[in-house]
PDB file of N, CA and C in Angstrom:
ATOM      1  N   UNK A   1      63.605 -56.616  22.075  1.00  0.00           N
ATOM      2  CA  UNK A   1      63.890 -56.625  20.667  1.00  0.00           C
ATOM      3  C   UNK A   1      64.364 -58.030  20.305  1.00  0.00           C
ATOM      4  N   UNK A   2      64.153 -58.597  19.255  1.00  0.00           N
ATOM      5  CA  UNK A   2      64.258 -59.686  18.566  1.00  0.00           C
ATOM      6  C   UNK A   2      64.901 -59.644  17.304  1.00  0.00           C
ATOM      7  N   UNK A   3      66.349 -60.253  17.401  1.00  0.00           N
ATOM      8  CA  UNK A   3      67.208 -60.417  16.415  1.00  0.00           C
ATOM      9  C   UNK A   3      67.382 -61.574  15.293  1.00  0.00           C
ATOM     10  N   UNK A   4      67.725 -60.883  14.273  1.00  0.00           N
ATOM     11  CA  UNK A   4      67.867 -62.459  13.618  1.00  0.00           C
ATOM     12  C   UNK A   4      69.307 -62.017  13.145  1.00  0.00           C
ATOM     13  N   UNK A   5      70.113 -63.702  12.681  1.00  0.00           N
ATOM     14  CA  UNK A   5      71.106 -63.814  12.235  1.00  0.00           C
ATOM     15  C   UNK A   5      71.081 -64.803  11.350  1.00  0.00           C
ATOM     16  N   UNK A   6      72.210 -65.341  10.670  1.00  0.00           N
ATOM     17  CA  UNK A   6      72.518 -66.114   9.805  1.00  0.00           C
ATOM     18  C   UNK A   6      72.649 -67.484  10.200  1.00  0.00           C
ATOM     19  N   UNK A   7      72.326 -67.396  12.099  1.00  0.00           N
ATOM     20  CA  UNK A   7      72.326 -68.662  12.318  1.00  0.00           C
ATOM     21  C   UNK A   7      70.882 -69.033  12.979  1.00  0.00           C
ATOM     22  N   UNK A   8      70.450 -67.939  13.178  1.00  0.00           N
ATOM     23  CA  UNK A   8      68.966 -68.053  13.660  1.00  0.00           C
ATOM     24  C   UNK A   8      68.073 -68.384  12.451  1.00  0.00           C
ATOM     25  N   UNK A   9      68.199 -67.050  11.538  1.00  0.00           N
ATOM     26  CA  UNK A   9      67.457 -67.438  10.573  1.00  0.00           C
ATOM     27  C   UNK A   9      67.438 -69.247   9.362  1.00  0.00           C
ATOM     28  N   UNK A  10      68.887 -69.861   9.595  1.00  0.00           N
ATOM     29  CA  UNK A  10      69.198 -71.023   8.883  1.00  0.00           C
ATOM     30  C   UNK A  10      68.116 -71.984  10.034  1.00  0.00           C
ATOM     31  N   UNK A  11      68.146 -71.980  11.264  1.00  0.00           N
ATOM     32  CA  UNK A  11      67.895 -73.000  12.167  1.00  0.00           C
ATOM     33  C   UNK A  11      66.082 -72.516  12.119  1.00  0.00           C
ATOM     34  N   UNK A  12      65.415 -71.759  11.885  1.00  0.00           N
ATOM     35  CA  UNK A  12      64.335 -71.719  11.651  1.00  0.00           C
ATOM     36  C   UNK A  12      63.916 -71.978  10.038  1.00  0.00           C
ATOM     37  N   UNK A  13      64.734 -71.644   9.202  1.00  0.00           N
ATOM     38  CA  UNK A  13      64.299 -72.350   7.882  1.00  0.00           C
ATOM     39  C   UNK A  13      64.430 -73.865   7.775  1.00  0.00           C
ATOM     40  N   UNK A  14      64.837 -74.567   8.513  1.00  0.00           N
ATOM     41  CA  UNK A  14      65.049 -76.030   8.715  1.00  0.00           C
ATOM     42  C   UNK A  14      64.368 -76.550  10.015  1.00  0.00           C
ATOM     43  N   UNK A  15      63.424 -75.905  10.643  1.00  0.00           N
ATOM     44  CA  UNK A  15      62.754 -76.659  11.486  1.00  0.00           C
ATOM     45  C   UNK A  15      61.844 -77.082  10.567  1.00  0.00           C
ATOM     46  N   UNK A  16      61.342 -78.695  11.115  1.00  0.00           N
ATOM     47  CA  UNK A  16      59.940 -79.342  10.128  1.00  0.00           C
ATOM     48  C   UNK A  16      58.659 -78.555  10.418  1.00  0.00           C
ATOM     49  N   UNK A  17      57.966 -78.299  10.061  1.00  0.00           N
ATOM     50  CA  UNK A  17      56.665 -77.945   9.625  1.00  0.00           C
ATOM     51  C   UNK A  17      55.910 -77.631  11.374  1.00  0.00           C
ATOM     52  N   UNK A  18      55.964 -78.509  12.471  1.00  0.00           N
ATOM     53  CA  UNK A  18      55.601 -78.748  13.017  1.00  0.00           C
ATOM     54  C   UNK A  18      56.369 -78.195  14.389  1.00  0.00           C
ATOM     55  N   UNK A  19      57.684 -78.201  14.505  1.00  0.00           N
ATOM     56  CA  UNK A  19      58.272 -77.206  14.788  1.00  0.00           C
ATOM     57  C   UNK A  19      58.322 -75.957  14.629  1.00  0.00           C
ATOM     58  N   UNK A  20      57.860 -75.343  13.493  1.00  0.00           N
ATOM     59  CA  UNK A  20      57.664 -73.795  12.758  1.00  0.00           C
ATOM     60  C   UNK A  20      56.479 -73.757  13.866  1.00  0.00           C
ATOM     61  N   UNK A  21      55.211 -74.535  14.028  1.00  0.00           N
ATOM     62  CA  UNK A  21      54.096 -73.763  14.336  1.00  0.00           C
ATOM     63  C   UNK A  21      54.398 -73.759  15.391  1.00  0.00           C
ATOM     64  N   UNK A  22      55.040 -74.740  16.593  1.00  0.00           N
ATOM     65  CA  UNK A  22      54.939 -74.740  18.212  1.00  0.00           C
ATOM     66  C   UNK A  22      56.240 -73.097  18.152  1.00  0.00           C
ATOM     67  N   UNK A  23      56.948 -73.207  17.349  1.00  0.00           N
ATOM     68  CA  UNK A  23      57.474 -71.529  17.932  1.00  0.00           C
ATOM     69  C   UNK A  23      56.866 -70.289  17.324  1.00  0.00           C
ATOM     70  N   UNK A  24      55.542 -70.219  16.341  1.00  0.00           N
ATOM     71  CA  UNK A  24      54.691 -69.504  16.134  1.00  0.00           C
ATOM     72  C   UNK A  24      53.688 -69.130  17.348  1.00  0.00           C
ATOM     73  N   UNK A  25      53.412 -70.364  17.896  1.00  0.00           N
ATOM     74  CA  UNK A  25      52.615 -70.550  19.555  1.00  0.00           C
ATOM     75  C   UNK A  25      52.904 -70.080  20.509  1.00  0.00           C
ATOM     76  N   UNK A  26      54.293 -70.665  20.591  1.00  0.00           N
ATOM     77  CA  UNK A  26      55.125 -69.728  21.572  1.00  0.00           C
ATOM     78  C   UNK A  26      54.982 -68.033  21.549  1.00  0.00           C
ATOM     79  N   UNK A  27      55.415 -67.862  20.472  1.00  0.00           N
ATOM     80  CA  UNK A  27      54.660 -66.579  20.312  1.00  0.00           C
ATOM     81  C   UNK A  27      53.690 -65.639  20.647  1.00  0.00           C
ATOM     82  N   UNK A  28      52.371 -66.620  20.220  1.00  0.00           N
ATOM     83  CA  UNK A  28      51.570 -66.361  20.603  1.00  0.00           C
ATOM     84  C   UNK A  28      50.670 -66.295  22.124  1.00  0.00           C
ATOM     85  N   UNK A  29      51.764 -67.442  22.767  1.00  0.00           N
ATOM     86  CA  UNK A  29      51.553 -67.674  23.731  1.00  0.00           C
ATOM     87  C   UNK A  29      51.681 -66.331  24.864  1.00  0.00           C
ATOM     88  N   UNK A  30      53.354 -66.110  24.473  1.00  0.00           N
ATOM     89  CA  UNK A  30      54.160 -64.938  25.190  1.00  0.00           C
ATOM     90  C   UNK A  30      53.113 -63.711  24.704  1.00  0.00           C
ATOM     91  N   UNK A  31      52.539 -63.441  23.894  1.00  0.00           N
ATOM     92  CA  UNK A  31      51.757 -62.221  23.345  1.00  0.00           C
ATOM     93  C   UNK A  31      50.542 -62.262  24.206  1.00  0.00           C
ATOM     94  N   UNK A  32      49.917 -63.766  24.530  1.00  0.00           N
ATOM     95  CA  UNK A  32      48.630 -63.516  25.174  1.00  0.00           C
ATOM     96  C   UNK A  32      48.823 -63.074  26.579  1.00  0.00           C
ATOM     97  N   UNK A  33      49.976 -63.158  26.865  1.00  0.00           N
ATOM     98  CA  UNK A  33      50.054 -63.114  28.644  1.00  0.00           C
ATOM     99  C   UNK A  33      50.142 -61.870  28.824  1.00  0.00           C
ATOM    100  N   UNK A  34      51.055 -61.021  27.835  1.00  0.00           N
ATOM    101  CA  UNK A  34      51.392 -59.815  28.022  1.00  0.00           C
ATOM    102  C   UNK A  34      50.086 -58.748  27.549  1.00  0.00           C
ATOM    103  N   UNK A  35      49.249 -59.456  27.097  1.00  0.00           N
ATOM    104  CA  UNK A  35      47.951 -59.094  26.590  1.00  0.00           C
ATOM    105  C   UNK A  35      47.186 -58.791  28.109  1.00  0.00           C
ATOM    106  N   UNK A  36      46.929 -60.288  28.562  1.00  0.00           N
ATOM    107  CA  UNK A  36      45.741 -60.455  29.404  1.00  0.00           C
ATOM    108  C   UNK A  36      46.078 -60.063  30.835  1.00  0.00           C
ATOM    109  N   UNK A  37      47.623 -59.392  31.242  1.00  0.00           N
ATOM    110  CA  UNK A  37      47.939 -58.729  32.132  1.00  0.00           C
ATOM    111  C   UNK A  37      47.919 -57.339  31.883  1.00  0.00           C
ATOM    112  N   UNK A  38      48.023 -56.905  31.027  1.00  0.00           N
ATOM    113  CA  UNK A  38      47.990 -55.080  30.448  1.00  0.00           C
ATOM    114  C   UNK A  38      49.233 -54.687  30.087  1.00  0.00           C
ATOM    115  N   UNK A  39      50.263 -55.556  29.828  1.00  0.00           N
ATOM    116  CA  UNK A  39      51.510 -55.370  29.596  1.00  0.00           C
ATOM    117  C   UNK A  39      52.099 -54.921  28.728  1.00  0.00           C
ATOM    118  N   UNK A  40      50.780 -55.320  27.252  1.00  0.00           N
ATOM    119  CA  UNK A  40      51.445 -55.077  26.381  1.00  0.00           C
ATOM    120  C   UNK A  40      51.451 -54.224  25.581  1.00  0.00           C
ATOM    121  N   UNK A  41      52.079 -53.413  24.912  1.00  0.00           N
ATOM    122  CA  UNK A  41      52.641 -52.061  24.316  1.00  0.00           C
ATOM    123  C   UNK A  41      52.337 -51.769  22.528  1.00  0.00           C
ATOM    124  N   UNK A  42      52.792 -52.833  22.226  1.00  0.00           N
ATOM    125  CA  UNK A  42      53.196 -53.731  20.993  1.00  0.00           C
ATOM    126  C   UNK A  42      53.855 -54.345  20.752  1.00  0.00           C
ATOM    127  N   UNK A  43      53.409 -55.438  19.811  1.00  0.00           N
ATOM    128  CA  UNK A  43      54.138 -56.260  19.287  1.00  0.00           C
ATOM    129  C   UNK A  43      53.946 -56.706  17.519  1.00  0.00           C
ATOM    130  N   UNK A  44      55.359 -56.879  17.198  1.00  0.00           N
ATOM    131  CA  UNK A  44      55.169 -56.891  15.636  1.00  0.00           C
ATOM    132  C   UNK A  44      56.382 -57.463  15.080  1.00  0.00           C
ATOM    133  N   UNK A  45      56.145 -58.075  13.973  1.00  0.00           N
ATOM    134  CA  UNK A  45      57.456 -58.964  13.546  1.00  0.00           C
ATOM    135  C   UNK A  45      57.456 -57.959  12.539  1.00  0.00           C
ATOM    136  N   UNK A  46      59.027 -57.919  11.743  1.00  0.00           N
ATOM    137  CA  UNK A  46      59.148 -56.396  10.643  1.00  0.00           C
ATOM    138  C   UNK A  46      59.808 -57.682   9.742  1.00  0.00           C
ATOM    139  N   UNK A  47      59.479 -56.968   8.416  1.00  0.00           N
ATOM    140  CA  UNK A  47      59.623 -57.229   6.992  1.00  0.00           C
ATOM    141  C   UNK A  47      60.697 -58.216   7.142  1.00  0.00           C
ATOM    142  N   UNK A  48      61.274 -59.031   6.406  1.00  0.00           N
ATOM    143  CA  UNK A  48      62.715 -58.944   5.875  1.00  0.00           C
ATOM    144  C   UNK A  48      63.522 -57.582   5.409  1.00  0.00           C
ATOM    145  N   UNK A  49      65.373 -58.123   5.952  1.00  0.00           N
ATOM    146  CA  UNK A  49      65.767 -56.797   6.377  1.00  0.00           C
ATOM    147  C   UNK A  49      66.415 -56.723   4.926  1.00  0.00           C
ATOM    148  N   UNK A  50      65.862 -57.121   3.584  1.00  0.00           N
ATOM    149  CA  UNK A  50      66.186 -56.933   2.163  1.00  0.00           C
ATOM    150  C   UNK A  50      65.225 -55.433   2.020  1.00  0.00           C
ATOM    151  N   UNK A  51      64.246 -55.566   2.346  1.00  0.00           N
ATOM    152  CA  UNK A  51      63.480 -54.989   2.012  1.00  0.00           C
ATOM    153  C   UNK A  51      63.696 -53.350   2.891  1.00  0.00           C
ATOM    154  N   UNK A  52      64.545 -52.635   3.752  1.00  0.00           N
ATOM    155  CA  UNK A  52      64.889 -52.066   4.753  1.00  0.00           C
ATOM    156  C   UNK A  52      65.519 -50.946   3.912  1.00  0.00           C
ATOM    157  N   UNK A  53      65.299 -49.600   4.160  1.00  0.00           N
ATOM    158  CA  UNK A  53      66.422 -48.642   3.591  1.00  0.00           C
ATOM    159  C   UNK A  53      66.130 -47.473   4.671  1.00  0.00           C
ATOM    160  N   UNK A  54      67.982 -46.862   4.208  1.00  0.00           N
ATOM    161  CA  UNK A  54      68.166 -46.273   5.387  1.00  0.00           C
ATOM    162  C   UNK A  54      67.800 -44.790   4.127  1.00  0.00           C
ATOM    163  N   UNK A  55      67.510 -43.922   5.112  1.00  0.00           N
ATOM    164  CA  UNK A  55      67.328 -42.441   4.817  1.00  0.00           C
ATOM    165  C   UNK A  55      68.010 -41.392   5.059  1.00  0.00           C
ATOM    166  N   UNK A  56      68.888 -40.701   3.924  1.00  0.00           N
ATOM    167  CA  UNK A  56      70.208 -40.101   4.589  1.00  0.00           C
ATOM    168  C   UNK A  56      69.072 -38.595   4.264  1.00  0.00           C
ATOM    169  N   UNK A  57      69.968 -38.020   5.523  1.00  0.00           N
ATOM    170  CA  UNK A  57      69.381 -36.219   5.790  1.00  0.00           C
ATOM    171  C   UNK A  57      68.688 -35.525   4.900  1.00  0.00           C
ATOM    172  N   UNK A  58      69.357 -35.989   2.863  1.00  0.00           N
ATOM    173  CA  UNK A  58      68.548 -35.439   1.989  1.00  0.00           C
ATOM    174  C   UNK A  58      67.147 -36.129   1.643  1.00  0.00           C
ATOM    175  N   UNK A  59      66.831 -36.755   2.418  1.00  0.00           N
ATOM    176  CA  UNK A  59      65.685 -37.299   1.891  1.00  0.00           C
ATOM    177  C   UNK A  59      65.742 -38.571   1.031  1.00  0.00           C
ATOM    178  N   UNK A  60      66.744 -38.992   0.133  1.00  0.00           N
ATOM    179  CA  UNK A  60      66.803 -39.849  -0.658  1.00  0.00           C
ATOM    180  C   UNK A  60      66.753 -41.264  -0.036  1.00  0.00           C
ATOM    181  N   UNK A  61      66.341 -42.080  -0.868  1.00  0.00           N
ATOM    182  CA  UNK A  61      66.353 -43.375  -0.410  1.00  0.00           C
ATOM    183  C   UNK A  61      67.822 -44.245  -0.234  1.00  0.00           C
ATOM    184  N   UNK A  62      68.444 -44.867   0.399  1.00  0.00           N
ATOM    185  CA  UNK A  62      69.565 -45.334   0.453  1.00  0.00           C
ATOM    186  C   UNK A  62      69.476 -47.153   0.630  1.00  0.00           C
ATOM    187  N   UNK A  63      70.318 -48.180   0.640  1.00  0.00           N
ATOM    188  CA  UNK A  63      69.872 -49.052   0.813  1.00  0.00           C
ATOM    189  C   UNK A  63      70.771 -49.230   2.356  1.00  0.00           C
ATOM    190  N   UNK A  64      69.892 -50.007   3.179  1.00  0.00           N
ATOM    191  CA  UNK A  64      70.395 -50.905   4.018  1.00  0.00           C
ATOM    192  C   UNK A  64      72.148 -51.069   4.244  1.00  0.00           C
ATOM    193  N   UNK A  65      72.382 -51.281   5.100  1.00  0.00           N
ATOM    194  CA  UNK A  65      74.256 -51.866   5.552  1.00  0.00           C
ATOM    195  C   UNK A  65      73.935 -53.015   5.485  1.00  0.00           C
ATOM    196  N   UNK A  66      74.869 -53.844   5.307  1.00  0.00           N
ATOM    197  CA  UNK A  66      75.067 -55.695   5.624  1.00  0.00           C
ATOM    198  C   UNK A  66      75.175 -55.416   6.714  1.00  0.00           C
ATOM    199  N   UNK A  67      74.482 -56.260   7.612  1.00  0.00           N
ATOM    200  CA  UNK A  67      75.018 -56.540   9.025  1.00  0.00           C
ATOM    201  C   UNK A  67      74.842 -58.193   9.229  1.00  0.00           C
ATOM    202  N   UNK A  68      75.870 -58.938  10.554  1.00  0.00           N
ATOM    203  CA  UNK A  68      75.524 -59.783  10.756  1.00  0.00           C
ATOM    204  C   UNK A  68      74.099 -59.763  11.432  1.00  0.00           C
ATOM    205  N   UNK A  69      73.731 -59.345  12.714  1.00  0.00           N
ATOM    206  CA  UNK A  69      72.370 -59.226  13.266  1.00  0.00           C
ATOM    207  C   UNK A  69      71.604 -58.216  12.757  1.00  0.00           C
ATOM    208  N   UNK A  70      70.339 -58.388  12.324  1.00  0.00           N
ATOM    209  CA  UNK A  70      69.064 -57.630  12.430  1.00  0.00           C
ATOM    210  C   UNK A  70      68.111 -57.516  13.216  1.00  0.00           C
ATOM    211  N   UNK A  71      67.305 -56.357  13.275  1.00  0.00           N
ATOM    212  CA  UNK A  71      66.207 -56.426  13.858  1.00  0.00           C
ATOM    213  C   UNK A  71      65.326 -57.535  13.583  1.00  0.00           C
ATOM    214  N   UNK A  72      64.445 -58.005  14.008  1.00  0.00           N
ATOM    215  CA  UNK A  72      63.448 -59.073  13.441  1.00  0.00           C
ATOM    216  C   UNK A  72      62.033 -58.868  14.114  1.00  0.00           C
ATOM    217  N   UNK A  73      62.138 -58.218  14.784  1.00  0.00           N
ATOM    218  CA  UNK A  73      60.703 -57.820  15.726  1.00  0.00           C
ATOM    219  C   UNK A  73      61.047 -57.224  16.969  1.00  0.00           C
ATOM    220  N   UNK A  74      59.766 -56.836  17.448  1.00  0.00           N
ATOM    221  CA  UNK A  74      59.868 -55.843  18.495  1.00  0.00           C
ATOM    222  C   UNK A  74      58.542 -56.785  19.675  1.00  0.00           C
ATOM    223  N   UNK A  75      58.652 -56.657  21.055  1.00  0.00           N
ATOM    224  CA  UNK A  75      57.502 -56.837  21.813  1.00  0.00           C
ATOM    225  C   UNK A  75      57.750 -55.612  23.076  1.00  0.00           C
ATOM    226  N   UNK A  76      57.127 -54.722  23.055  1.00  0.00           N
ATOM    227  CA  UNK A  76      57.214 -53.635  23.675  1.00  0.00           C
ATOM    228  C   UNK A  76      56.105 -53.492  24.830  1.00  0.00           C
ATOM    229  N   UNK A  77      57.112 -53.675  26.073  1.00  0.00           N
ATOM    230  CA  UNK A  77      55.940 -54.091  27.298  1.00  0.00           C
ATOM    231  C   UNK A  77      55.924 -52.949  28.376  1.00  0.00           C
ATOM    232  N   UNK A  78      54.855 -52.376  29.290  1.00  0.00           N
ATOM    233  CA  UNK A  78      54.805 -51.604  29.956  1.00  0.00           C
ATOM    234  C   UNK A  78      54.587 -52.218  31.016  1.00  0.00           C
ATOM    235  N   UNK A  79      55.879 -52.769  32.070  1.00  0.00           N
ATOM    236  CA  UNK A  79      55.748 -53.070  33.419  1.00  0.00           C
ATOM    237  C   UNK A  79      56.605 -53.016  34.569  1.00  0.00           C
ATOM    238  N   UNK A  80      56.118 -53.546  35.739  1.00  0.00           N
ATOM    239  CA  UNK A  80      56.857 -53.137  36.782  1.00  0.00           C
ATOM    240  C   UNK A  80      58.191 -52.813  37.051  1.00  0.00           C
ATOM    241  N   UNK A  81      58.790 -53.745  36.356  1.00  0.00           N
ATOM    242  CA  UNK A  81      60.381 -53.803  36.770  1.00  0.00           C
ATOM    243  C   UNK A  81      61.231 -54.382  35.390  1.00  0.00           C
ATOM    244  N   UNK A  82      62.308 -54.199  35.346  1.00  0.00           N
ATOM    245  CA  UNK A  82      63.024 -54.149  34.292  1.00  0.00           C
ATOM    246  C   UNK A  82      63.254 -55.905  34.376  1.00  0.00           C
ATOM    247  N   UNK A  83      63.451 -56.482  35.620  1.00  0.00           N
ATOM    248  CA  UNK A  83      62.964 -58.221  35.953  1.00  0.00           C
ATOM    249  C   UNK A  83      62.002 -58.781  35.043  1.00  0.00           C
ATOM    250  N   UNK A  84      61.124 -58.051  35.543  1.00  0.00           N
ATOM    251  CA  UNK A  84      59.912 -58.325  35.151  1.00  0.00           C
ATOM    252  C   UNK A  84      59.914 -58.783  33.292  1.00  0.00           C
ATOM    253  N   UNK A  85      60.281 -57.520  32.573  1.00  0.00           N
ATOM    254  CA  UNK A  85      60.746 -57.357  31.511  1.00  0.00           C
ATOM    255  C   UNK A  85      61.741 -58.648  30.910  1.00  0.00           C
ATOM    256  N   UNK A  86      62.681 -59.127  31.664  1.00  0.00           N
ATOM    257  CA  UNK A  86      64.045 -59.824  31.153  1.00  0.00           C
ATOM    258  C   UNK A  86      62.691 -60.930  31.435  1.00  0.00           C
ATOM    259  N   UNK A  87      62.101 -61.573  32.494  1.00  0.00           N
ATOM    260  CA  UNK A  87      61.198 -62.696  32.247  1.00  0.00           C
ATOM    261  C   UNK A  87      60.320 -62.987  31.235  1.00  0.00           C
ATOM    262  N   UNK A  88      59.689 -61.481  30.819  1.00  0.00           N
ATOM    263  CA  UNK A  88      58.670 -62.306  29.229  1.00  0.00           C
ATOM    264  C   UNK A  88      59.991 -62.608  28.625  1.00  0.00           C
ATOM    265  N   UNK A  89      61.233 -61.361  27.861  1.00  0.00           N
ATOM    266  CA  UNK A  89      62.012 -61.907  26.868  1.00  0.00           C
ATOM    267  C   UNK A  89      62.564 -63.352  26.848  1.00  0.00           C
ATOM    268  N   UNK A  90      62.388 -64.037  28.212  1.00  0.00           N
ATOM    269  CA  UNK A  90      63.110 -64.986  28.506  1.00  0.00           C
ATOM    270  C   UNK A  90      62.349 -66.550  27.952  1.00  0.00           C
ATOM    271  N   UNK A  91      61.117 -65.535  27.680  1.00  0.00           N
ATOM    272  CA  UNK A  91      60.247 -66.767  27.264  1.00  0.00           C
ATOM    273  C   UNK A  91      59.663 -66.778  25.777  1.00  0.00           C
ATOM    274  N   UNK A  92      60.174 -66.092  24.939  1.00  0.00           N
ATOM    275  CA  UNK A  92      60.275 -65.953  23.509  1.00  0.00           C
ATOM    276  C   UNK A  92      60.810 -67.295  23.577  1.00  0.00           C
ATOM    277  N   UNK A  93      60.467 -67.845  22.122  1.00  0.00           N
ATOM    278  CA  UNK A  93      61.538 -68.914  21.538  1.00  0.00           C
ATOM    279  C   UNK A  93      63.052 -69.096  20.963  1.00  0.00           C
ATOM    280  N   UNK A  94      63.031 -67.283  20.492  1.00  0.00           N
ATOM    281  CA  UNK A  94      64.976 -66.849  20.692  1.00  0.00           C
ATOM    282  C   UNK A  94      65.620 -66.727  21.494  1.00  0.00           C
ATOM    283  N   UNK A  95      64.543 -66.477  22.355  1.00  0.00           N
ATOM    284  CA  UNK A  95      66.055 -66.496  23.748  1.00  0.00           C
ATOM    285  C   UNK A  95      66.588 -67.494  24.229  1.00  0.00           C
ATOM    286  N   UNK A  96      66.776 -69.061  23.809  1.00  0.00           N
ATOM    287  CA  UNK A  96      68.088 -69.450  24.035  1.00  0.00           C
ATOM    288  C   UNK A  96      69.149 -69.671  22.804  1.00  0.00           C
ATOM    289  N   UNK A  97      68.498 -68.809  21.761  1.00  0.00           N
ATOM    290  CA  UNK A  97      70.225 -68.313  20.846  1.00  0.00           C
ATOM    291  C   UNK A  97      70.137 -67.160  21.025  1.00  0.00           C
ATOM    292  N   UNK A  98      70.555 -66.406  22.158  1.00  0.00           N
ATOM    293  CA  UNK A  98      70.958 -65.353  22.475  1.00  0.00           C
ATOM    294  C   UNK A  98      70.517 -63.989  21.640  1.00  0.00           C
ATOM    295  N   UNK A  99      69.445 -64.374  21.034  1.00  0.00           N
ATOM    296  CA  UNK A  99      68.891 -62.735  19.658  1.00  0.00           C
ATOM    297  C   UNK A  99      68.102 -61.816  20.422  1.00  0.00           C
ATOM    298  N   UNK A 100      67.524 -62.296  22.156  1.00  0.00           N
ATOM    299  CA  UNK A 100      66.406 -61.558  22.605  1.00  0.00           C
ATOM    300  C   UNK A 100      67.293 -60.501  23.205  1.00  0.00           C
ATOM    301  N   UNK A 101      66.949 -59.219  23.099  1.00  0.00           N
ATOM    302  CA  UNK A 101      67.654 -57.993  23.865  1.00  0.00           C
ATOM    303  C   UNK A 101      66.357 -57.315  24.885  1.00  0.00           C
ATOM    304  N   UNK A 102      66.728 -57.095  25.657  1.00  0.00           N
ATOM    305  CA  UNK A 102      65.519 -56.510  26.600  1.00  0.00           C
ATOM    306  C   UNK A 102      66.201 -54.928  27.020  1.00  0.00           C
ATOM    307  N   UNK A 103      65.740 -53.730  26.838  1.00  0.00           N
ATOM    308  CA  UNK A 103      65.971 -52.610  27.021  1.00  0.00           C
ATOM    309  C   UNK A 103      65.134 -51.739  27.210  1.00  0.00           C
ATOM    310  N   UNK A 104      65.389 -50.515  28.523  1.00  0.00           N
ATOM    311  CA  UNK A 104      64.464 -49.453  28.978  1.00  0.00           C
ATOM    312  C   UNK A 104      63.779 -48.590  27.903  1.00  0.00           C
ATOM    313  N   UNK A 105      62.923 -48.234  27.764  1.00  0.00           N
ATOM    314  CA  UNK A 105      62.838 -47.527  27.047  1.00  0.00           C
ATOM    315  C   UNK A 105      62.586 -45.578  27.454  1.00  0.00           C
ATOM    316  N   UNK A 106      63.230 -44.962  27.086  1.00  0.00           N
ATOM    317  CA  UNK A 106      63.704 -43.591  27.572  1.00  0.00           C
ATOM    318  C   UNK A 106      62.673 -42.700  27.462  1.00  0.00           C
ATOM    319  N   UNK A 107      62.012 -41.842  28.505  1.00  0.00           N
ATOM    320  CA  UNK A 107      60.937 -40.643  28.359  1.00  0.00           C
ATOM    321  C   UNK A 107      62.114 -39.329  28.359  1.00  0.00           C
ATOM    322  N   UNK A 108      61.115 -38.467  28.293  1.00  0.00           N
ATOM    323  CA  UNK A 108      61.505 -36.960  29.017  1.00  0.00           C
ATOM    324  C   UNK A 108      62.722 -37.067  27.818  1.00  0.00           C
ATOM    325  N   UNK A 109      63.397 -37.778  26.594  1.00  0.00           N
ATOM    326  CA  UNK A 109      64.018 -37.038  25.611  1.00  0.00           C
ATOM    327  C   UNK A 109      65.353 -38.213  26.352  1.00  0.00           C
ATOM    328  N   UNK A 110      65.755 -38.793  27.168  1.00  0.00           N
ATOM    329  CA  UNK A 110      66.236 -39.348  27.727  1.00  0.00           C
ATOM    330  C   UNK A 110      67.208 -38.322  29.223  1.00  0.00           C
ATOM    331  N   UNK A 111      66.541 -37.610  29.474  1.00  0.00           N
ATOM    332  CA  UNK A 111      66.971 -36.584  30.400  1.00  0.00           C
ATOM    333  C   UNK A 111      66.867 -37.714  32.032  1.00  0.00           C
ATOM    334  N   UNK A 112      66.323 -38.606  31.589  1.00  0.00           N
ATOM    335  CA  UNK A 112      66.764 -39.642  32.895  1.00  0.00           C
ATOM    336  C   UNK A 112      67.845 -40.184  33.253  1.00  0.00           C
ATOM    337  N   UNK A 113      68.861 -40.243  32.555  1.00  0.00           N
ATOM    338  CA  UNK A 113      69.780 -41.493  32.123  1.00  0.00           C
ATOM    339  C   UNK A 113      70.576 -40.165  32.963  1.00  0.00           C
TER     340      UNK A 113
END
């Protein structure tokens, strides 16, 4: 999972032009590998988190909480080892401001855990 914050998101609105695309690449880069090994699950960058509402039990629309961190995307990989796993996240372009989270993802209802 891929977070954004108020300091992630400032330091990517101020990279030059040229900077924006080499961590678009990166991206793309990390997407092709996890592609051309069978790794990959999905991947998808989500809206801005203005645009986000939460849904209480009645159905109604609600808006969003302030939070400092948001979601910002997802890359959802099917492989060997949970290693394995922390190495693509490691090679996103967020993971060295600390926004990349890498986590199991639970079958069977989570009756594993």
């Amino acid at each position: 999972m891929i977070y954004g914050n108020q300091v992630t998101r400032g330091i990517w609105r101020e990279l030059p032009d040229e900077r924006l695309v080499e961590g678009w690449r990166a991206h793309a880069a990390v997407t092709g590998e996890v592609v051309a090994s069978g790794e990959l699950v999905v991947s998808a960058a989500l809206a801005d988190a203005s645009l986000a509402r939460r849904v209480p039990a009645d159905g109604g629309a609600a808006a969003a909480p302030e939070a400092d961190e948001r979601l910002a995307g997802i890359l959802l990989v099917d492989c060997e080892s949970f290693e394995r796993a922390v190495e693509i996240g490691s090679q996103l372009p967020e993971a060295p401001y600390g926004v990349v989270e890498v986590r199991p993802v639970l079958h069977d209802g989570g009756l594993e855990m």
